[in-house]
C-alpha atoms as a PDB file:
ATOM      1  CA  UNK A   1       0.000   0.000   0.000  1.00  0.00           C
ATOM      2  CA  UNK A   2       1.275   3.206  -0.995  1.00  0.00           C
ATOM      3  CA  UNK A   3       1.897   5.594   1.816  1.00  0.00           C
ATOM      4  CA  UNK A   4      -0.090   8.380   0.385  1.00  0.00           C
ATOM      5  CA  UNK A   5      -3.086   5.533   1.144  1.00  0.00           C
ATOM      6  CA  UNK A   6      -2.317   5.761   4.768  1.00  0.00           C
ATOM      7  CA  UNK A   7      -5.466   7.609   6.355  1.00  0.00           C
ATOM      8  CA  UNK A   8      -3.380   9.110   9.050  1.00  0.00           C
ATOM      9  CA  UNK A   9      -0.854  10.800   6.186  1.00  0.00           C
ATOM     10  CA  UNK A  10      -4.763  11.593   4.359  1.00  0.00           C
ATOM     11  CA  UNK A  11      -5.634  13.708   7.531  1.00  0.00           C
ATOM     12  CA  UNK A  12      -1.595  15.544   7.938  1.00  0.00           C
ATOM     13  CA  UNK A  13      -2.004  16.272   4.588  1.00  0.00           C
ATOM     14  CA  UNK A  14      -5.376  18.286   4.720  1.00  0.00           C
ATOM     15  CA  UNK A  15      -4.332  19.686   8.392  1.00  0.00           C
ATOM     16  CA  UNK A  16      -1.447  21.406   6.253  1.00  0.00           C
ATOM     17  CA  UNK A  17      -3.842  22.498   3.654  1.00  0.00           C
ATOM     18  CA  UNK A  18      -6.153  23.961   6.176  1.00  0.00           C
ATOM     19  CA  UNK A  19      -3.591  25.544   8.076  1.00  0.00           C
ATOM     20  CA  UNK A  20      -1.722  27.309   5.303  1.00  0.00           C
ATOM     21  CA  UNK A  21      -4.964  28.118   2.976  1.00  0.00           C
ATOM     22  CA  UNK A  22      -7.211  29.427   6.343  1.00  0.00           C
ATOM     23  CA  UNK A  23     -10.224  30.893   4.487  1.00  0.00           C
ATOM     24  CA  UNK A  24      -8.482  31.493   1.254  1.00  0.00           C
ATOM     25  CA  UNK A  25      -5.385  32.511  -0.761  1.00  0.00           C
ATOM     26  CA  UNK A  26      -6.202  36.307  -0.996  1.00  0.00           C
ATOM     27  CA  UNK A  27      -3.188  36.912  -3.136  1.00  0.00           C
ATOM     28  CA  UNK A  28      -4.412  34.938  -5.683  1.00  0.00           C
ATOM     29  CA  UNK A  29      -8.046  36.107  -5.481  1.00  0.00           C
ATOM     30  CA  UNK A  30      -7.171  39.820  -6.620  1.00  0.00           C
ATOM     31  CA  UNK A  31      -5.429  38.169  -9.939  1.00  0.00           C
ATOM     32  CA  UNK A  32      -7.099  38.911 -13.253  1.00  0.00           C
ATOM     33  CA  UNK A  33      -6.109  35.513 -14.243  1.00  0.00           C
ATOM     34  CA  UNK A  34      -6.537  33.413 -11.809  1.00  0.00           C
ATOM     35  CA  UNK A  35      -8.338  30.253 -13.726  1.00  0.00           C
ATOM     36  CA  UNK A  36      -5.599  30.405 -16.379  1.00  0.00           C
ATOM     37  CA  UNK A  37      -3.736  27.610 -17.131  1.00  0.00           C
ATOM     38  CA  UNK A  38      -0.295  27.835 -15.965  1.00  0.00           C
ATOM     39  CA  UNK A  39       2.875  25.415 -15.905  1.00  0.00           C
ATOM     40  CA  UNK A  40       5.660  24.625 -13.288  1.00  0.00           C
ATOM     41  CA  UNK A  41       8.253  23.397 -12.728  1.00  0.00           C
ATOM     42  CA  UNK A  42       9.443  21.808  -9.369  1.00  0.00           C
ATOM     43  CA  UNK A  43      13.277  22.130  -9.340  1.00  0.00           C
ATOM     44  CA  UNK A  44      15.984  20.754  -7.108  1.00  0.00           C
ATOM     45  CA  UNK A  45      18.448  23.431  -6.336  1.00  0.00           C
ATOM     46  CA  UNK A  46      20.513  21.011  -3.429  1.00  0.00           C
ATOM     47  CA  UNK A  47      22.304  17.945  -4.021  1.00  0.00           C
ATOM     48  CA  UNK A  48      20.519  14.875  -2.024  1.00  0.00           C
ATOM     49  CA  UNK A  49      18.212  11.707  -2.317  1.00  0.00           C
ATOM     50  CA  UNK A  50      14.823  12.625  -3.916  1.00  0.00           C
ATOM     51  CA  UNK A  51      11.492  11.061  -1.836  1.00  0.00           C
ATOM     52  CA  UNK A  52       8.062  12.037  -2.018  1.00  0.00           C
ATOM     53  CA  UNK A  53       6.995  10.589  -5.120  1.00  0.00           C
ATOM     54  CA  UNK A  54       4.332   8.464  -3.788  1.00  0.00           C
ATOM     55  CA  UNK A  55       2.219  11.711  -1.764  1.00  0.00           C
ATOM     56  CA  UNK A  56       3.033  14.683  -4.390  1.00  0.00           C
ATOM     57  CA  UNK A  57      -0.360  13.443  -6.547  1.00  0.00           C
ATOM     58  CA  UNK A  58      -2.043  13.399  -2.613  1.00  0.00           C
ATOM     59  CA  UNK A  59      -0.885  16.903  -1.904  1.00  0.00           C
ATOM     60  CA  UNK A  60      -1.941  18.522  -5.137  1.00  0.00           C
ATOM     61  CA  UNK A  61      -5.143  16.494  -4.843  1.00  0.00           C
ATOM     62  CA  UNK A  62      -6.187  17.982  -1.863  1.00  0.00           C
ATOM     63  CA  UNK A  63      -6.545  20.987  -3.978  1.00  0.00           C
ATOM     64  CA  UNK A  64      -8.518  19.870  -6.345  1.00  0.00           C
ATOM     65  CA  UNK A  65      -8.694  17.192  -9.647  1.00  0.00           C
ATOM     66  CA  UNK A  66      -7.576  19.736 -12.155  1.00  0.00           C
ATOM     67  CA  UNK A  67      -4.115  20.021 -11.967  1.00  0.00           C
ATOM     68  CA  UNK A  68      -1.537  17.520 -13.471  1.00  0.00           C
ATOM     69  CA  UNK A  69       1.499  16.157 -12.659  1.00  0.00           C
ATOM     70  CA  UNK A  70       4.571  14.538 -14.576  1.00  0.00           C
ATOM     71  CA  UNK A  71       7.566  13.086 -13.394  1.00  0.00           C
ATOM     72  CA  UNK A  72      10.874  13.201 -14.895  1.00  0.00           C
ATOM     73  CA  UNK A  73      13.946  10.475 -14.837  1.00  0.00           C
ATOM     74  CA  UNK A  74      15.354  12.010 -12.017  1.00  0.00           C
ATOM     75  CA  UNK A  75      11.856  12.423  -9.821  1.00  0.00           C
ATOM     76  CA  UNK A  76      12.509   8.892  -8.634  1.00  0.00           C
ATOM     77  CA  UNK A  77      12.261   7.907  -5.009  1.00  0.00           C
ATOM     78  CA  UNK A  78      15.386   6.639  -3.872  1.00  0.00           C
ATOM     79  CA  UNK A  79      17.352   8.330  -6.601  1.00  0.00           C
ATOM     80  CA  UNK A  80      20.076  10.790  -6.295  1.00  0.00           C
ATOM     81  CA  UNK A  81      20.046  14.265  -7.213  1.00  0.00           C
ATOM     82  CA  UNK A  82      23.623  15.423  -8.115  1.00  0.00           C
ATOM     83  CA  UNK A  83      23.420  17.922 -11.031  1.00  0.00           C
ATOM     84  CA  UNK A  84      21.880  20.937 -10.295  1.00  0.00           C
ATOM     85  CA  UNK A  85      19.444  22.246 -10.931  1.00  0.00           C
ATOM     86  CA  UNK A  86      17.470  19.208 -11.375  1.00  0.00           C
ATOM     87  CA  UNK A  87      14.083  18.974 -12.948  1.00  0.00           C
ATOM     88  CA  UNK A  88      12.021  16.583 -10.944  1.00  0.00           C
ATOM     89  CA  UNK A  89       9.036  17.329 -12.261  1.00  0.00           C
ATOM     90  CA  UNK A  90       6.178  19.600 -14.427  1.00  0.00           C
ATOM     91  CA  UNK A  91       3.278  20.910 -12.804  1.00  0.00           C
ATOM     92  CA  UNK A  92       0.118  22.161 -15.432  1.00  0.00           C
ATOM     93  CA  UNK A  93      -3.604  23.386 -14.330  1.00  0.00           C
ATOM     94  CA  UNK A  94      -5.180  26.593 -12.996  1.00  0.00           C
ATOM     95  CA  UNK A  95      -2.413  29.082 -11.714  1.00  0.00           C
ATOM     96  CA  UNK A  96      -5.008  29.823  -8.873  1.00  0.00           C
ATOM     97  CA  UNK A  97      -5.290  26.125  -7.787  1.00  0.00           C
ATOM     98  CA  UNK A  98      -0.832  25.390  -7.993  1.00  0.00           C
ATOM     99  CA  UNK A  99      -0.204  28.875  -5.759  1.00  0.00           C
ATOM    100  CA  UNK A 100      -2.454  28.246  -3.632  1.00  0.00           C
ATOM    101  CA  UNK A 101      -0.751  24.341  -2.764  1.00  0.00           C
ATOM    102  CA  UNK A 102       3.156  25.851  -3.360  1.00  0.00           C
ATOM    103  CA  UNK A 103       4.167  26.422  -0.032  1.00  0.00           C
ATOM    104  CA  UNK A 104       2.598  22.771   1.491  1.00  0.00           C
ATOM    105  CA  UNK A 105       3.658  20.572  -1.454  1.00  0.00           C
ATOM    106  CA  UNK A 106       7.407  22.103  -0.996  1.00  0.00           C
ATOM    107  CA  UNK A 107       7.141  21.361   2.861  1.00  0.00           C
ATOM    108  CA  UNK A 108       6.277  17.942   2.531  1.00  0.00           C
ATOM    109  CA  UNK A 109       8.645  17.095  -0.397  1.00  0.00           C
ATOM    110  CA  UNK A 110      11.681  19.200   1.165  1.00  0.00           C
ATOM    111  CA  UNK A 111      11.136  17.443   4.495  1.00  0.00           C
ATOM    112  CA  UNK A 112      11.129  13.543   3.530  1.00  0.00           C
ATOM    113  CA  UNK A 113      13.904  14.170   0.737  1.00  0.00           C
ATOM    114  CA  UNK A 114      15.991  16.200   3.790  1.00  0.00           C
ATOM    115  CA  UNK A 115      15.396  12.636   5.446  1.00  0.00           C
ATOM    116  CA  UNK A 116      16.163  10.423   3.020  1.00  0.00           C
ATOM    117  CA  UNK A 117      19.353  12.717   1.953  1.00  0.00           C
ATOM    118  CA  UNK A 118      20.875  12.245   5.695  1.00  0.00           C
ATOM    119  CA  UNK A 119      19.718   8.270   5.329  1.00  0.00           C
ATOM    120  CA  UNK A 120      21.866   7.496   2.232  1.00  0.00           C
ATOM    121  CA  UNK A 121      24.893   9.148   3.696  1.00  0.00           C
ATOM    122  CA  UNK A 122      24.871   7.039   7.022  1.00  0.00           C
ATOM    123  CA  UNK A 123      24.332   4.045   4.532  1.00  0.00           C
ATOM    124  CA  UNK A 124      27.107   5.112   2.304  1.00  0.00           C
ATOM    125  CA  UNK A 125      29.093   5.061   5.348  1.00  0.00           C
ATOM    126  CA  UNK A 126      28.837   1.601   6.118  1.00  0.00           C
ATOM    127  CA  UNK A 127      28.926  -0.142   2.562  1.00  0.00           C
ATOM    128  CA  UNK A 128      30.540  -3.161   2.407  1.00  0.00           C
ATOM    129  CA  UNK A 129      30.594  -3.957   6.659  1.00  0.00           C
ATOM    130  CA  UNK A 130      27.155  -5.777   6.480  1.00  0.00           C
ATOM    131  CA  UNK A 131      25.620  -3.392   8.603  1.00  0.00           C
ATOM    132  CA  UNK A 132      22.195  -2.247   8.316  1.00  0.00           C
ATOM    133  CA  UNK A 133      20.880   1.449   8.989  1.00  0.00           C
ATOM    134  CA  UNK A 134      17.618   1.943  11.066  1.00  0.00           C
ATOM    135  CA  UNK A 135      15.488   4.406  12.188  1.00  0.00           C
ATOM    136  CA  UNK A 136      13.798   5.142  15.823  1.00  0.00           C
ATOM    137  CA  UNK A 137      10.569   6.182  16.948  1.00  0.00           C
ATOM    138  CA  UNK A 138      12.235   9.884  16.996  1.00  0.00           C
ATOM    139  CA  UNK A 139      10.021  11.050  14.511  1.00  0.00           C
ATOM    140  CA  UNK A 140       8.177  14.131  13.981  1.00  0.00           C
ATOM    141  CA  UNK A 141       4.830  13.653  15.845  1.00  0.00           C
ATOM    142  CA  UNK A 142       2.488  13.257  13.204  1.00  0.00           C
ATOM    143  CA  UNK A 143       4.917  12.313  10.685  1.00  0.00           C
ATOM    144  CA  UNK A 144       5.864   8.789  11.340  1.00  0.00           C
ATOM    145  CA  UNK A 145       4.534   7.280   8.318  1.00  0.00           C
ATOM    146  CA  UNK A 146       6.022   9.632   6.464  1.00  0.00           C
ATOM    147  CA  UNK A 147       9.291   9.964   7.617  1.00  0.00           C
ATOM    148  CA  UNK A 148       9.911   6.158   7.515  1.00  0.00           C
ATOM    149  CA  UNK A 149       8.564   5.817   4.067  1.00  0.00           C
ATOM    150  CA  UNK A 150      11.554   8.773   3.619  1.00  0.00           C
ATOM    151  CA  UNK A 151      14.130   6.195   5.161  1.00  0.00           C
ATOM    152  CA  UNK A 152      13.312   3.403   3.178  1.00  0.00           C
ATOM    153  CA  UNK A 153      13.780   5.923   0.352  1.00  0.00           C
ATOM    154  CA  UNK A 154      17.597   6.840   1.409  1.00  0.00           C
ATOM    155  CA  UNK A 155      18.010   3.144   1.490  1.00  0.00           C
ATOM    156  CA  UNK A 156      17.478   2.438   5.375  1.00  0.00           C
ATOM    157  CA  UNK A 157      15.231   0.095   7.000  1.00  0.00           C
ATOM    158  CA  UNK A 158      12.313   0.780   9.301  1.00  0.00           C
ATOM    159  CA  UNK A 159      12.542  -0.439  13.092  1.00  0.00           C
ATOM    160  CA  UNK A 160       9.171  -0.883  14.976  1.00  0.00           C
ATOM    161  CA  UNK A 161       6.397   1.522  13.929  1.00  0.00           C
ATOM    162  CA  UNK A 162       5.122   2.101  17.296  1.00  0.00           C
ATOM    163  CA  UNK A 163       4.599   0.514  20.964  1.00  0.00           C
ATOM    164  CA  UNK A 164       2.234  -2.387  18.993  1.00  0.00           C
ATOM    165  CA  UNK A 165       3.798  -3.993  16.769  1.00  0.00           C
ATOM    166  CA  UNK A 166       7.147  -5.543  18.116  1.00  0.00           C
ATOM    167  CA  UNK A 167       8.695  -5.795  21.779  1.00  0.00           C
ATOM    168  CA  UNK A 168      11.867  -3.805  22.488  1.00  0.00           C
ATOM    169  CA  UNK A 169      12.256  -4.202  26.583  1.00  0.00           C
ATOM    170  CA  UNK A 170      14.389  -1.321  27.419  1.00  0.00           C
ATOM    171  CA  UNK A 171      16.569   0.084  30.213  1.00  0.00           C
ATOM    172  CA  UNK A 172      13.645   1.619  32.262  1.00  0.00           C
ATOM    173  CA  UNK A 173      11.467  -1.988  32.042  1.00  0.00           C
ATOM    174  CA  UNK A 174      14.502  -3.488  33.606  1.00  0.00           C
ATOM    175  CA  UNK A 175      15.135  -0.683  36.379  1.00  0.00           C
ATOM    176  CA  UNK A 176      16.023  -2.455  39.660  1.00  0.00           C
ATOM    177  CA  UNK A 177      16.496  -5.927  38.229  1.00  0.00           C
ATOM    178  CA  UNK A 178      20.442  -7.201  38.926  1.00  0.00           C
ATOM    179  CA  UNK A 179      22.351  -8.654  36.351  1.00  0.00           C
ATOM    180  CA  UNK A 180      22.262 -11.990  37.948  1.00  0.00           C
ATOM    181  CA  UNK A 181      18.504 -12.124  37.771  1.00  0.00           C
ATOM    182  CA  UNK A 182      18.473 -10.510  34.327  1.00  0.00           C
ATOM    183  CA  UNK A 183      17.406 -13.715  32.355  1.00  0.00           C
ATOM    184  CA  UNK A 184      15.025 -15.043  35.056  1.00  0.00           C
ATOM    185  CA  UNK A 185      13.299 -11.646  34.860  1.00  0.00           C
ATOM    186  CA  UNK A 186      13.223 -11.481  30.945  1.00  0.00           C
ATOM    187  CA  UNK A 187      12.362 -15.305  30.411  1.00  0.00           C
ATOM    188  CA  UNK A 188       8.931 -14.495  32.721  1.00  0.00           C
ATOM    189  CA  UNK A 189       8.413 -11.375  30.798  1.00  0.00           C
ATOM    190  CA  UNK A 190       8.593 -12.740  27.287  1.00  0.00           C
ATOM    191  CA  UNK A 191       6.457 -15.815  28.671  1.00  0.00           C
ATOM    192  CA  UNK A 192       3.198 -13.717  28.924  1.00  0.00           C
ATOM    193  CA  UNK A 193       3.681 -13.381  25.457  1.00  0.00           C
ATOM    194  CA  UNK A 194       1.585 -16.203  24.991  1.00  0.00           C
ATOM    195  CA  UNK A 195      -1.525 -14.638  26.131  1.00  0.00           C
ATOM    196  CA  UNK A 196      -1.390 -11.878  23.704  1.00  0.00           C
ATOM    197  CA  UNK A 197      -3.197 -12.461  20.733  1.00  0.00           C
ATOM    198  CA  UNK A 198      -1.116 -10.390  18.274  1.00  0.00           C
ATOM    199  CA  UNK A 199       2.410 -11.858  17.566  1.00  0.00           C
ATOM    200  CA  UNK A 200       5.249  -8.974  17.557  1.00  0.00           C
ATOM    201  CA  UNK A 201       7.615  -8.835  14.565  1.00  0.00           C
ATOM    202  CA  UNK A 202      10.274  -9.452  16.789  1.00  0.00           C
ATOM    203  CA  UNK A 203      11.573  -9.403  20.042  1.00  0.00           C
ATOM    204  CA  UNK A 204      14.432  -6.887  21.664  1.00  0.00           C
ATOM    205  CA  UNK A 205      16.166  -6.228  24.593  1.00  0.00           C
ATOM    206  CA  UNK A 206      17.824  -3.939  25.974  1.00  0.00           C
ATOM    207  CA  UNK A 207      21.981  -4.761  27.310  1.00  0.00           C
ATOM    208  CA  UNK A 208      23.616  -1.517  29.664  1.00  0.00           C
ATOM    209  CA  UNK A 209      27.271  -3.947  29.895  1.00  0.00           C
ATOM    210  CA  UNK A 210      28.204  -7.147  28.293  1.00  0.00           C
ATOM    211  CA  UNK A 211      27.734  -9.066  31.234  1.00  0.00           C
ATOM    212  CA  UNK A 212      24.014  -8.147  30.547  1.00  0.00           C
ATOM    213  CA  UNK A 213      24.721  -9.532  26.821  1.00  0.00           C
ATOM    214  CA  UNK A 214      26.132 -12.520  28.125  1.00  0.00           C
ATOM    215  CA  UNK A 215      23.151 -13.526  30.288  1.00  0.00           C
ATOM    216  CA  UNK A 216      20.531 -12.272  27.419  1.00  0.00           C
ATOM    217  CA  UNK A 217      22.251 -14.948  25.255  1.00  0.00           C
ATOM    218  CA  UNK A 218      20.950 -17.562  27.163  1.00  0.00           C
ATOM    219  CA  UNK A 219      17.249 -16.967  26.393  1.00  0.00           C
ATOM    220  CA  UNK A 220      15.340 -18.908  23.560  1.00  0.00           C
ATOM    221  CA  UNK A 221      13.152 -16.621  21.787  1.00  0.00           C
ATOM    222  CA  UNK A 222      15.310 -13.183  21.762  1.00  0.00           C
ATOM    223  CA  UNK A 223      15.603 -11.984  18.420  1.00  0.00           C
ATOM    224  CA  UNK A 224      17.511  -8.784  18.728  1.00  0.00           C
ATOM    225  CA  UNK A 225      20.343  -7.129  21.719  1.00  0.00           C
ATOM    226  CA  UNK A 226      20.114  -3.659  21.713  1.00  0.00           C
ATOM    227  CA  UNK A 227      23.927  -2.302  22.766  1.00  0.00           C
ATOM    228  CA  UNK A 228      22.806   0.829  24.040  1.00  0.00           C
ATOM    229  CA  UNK A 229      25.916   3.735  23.992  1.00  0.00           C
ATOM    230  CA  UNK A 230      28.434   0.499  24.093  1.00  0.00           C
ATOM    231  CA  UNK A 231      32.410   1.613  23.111  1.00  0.00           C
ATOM    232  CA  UNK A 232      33.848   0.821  20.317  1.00  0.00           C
ATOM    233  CA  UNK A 233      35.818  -2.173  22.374  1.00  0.00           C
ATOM    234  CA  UNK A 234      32.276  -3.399  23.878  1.00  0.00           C
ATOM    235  CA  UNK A 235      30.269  -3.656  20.820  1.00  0.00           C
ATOM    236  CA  UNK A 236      33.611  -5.986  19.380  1.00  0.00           C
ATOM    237  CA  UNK A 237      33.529  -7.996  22.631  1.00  0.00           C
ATOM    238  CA  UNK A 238      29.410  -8.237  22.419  1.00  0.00           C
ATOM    239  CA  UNK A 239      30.131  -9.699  19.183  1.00  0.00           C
ATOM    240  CA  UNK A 240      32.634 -12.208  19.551  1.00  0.00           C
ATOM    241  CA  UNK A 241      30.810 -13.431  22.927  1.00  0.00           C
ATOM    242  CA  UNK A 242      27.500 -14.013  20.420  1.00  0.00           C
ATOM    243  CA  UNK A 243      29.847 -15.543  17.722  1.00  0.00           C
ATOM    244  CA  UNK A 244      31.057 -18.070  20.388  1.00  0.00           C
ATOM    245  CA  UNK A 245      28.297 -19.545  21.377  1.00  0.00           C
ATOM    246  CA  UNK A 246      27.031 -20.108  17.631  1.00  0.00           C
ATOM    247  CA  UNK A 247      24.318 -17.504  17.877  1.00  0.00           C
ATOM    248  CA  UNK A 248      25.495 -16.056  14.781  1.00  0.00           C
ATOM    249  CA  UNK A 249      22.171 -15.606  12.406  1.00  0.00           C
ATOM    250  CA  UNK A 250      20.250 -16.217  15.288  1.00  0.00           C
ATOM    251  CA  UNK A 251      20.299 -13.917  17.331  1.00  0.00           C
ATOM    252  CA  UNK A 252      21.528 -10.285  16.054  1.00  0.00           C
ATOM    253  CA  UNK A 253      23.207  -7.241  17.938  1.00  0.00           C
ATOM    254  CA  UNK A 254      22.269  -3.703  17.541  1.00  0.00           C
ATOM    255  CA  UNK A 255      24.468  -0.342  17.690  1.00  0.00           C
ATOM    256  CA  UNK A 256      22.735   2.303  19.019  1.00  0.00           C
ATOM    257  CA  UNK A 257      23.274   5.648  20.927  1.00  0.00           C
ATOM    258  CA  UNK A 258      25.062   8.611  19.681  1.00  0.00           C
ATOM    259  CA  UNK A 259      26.330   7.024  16.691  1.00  0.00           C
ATOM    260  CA  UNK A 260      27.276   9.857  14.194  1.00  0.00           C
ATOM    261  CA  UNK A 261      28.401   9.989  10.957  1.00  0.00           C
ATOM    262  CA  UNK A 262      32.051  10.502  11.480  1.00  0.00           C
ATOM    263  CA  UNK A 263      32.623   7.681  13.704  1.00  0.00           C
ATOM    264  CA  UNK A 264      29.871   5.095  12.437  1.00  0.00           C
ATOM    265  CA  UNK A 265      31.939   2.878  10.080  1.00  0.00           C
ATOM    266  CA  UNK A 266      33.994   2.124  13.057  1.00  0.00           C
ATOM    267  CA  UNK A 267      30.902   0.624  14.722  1.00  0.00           C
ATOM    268  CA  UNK A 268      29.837  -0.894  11.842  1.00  0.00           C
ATOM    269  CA  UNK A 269      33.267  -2.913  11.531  1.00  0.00           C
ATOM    270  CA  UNK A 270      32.497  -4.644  15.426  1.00  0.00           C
ATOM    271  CA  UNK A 271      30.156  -6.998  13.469  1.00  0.00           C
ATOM    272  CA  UNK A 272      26.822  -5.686  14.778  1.00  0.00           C
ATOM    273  CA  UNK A 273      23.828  -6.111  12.204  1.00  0.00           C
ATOM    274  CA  UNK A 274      22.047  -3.253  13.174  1.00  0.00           C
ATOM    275  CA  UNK A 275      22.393   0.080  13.706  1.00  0.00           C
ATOM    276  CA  UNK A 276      19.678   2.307  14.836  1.00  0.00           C
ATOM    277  CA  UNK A 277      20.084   6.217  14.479  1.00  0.00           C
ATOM    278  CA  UNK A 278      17.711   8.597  16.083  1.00  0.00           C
ATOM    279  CA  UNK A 279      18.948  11.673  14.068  1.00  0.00           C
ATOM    280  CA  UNK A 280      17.799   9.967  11.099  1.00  0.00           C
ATOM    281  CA  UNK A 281      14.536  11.697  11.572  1.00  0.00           C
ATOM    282  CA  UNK A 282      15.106  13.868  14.468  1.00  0.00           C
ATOM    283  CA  UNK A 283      17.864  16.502  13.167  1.00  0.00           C
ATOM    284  CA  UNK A 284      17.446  15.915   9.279  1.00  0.00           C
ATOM    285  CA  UNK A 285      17.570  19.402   7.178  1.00  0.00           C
ATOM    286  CA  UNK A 286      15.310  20.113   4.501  1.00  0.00           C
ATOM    287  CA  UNK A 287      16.379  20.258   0.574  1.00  0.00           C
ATOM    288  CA  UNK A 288      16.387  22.977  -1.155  1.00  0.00           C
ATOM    289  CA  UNK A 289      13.482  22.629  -3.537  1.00  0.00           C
ATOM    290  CA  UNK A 290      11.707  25.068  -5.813  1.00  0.00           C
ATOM    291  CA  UNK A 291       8.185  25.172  -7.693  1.00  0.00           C
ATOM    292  CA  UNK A 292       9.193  27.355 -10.702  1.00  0.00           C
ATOM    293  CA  UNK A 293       6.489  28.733 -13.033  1.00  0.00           C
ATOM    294  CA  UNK A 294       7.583  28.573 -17.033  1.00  0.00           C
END
């Protein structure tokens, strides 16, 4: 299902509208012309990862059913946008209708390409290691849907959506619980599992030290470890305790925790599967896009 199906991304979408149109575009009204046809083009002006593809039609939509869109070769989700500027895409209907959704169609399309930009360079970064790039719940409230569909663009992968759909027992669910009663504790929790009636996608938790690692490996039916602001030197020794005991493919490790750009090959290189970065989504900056009328 395309995102721009999504009801919640439906109502964001006509909360923008609303919000930026109020009771109408009165510098459009006072225009002779307002009805005439008119054509734009929407321009890249910043070098980046394109995304929005799939809720450009949904924005201008909003607006009305006369206005049409065409994509060019390089308005591809997922592709990148090197020479400059770039023509992603023509814009034709009434001038009125096009001004009047501008300003909201740029927001969405600079925000989730400003997303999916800072994805692809953390995932350049760790080509060739094996490691995998994910994203948090650190999302824009509102936005989630969105701003995943963005990663997935820039060539990351998605972690949980939300608190319902996969089990990730952190830190503060384990608050007072010693290490040596760590898997006892964990064991009972993931044991009421049973009596829920959805299964979660998978099932994570949480390791402060890598004695906590070492007792977590001990428990059938962990899919994930979460090494949570682990050194350098702790994520290798997390990984070569796993690789001893044969959990290799069975059980995988993730990096996460103030991982930035500069340093995260070097985590990637440990051997960890995952890593998850909050600033995917959290502390992404726009591209600089442009509707241009022709």
């Amino acid at each position: 299902m395309s995102v721009a199906d999504d009801k919640g991304v439906l109502r964001l979408i006509e909360l923008a509208k609303n919000e930026d149109l109020g009771h109408g575009d009165i510098s459009t009204a006072i225009l002779d012309d307002r009805q005439q046809s008119a054509t734009f083009h929407l321009i890249a002006k910043q070098r980046g990862v394109f995304a929005g593809r799939e809720i450009a039609a949904a924005v201008l939509a909003a607006y009305g059913t006369s206005v049409e869109l065409e994509w060019t070769a390089s308005g591809v989700d997922g592709k990148k946008i090197e020479s400059l500027p770039t023509h992603l895409a023509t814009i034709q209907g009434p001038q009125a209708v096009i001004l009047g959704a501008e300003r909201v169609l740029l927001n969405f399309l600079q925000r989730l390409c400003g997303v999916a930009t800072l994805t692809r360079a953390f995932v350049d970064a760790v080509a060739g290691t094996g490691a995998t790039i994910h994203d948090t719940r650190k999302t824009t409230p509102g936005w989630r849907v969105l701003e995943k569909y963005a990663v997935r663009c820039g060539g990351g992968s998605n972690h949980r959506m939300g608190l319902d759909d996969a089990v990730l027992i952190k830190d503060n669910h384990l608050t007072g619980i010693g290490t040596e009663r760590l898997a006892h504790a964990v064991f009972e929790m993931l044991g009421r599992l049973s009596m829920r009636e959805v299964k979660p996608a998978f099932v994570e938790v949480e390791a402060r030290n890598v004695e906590q690692v070492a007792q977590l490996l001990k428990i059938v039916g962990i899919d994930v470890i979460l090494l949570d602001n682990f050194s350098v030197d702790q994520l290798r020794e997390a990984v070569e305790l796993r690789d001893g005991m044969g959990l290799r493919g069975k059980v995988a490790l993730e990096a996460s925790g103030g991982i930035r750009l500069q340093s995260i090959r070097s985590v990637a290189q440990t051997g960890v599967e995952r890593i998850s970065v909050g600033a995917l989504t959290h502390s992404a900056t726009a591209l600089d896009l442009s509707l241009d009328r022709i």
